[in-house]
Protein backbone atom coordinates (compact mmCIF):
# COMPACT_ATOMS: atom_id res chain seq x y z
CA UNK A 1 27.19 9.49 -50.91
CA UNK A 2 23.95 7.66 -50.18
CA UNK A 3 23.25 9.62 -46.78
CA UNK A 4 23.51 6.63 -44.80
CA UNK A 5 22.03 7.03 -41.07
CA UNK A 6 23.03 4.44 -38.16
CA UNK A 7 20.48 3.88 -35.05
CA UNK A 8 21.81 1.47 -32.72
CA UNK A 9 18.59 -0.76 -31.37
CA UNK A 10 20.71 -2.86 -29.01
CA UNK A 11 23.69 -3.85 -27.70
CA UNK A 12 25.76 -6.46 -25.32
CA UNK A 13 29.12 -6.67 -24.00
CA UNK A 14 31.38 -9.60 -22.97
CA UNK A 15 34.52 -9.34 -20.66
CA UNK A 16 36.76 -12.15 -22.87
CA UNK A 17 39.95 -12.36 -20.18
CA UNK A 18 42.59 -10.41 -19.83
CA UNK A 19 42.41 -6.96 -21.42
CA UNK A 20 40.10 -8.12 -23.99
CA UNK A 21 36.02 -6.76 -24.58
CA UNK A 22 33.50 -8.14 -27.06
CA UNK A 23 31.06 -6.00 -28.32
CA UNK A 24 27.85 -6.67 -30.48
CA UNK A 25 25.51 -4.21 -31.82
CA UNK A 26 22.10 -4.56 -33.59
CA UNK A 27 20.39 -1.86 -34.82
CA UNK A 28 18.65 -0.42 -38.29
CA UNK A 29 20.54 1.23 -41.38
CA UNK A 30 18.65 3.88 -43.27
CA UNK A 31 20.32 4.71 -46.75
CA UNK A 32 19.56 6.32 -50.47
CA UNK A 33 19.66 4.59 -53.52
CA UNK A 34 18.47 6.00 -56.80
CA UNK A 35 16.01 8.15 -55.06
CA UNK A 36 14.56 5.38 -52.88
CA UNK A 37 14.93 5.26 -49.38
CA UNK A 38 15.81 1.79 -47.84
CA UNK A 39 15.89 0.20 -44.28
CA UNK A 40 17.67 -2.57 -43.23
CA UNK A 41 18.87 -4.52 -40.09
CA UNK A 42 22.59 -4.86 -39.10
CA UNK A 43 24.32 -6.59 -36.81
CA UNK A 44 28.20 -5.66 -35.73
CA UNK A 45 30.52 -7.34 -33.84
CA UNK A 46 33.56 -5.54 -32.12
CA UNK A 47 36.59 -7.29 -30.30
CA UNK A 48 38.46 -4.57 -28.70
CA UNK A 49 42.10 -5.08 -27.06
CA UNK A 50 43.95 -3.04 -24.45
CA UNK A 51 47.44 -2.08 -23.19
CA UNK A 52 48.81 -1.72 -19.72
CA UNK A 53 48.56 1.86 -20.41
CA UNK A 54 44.44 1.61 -21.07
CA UNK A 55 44.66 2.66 -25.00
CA UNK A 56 42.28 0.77 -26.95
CA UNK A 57 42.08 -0.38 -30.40
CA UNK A 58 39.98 -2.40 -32.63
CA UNK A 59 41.09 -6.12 -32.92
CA UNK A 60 38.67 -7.64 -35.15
CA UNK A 61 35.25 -5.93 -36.19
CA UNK A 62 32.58 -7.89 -38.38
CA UNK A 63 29.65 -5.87 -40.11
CA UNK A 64 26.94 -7.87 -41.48
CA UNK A 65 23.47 -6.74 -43.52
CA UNK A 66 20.69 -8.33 -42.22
């Protein structure tokens, strides 16, 4: 447990064709380590599918430490 805090800074969507939606968020992650607090950048990019019936799931995700 390093009490890791998320705040999205930014983010853009993408209709890719047919029941498809690409997502990419930037923001800051704020976490403990040995007693010392640490910021760092993040980037995340989300490629979400769809059904006929609207239910959504996660396709592909990438995380990446800036």
């Amino acid at each position: 447990n390093k009490n890791i805090k998320f705040t999205p800074k930014d983010f853009d969507t993408l209709h890719s064709g047919a029941r498809r939606i690409n997502i990419l968020v930037n923001g800051v992650i704020n976490y403990n380590e040995n007693g010392q607090i640490f910021e760092r950048q993040f980037t995340e990019y989300i490629h979400l599918a769809t059904n006929k019936e609207n239910q959504f799931w996660i396709q592909m995700a990438i995380f990446k430490l800036i």
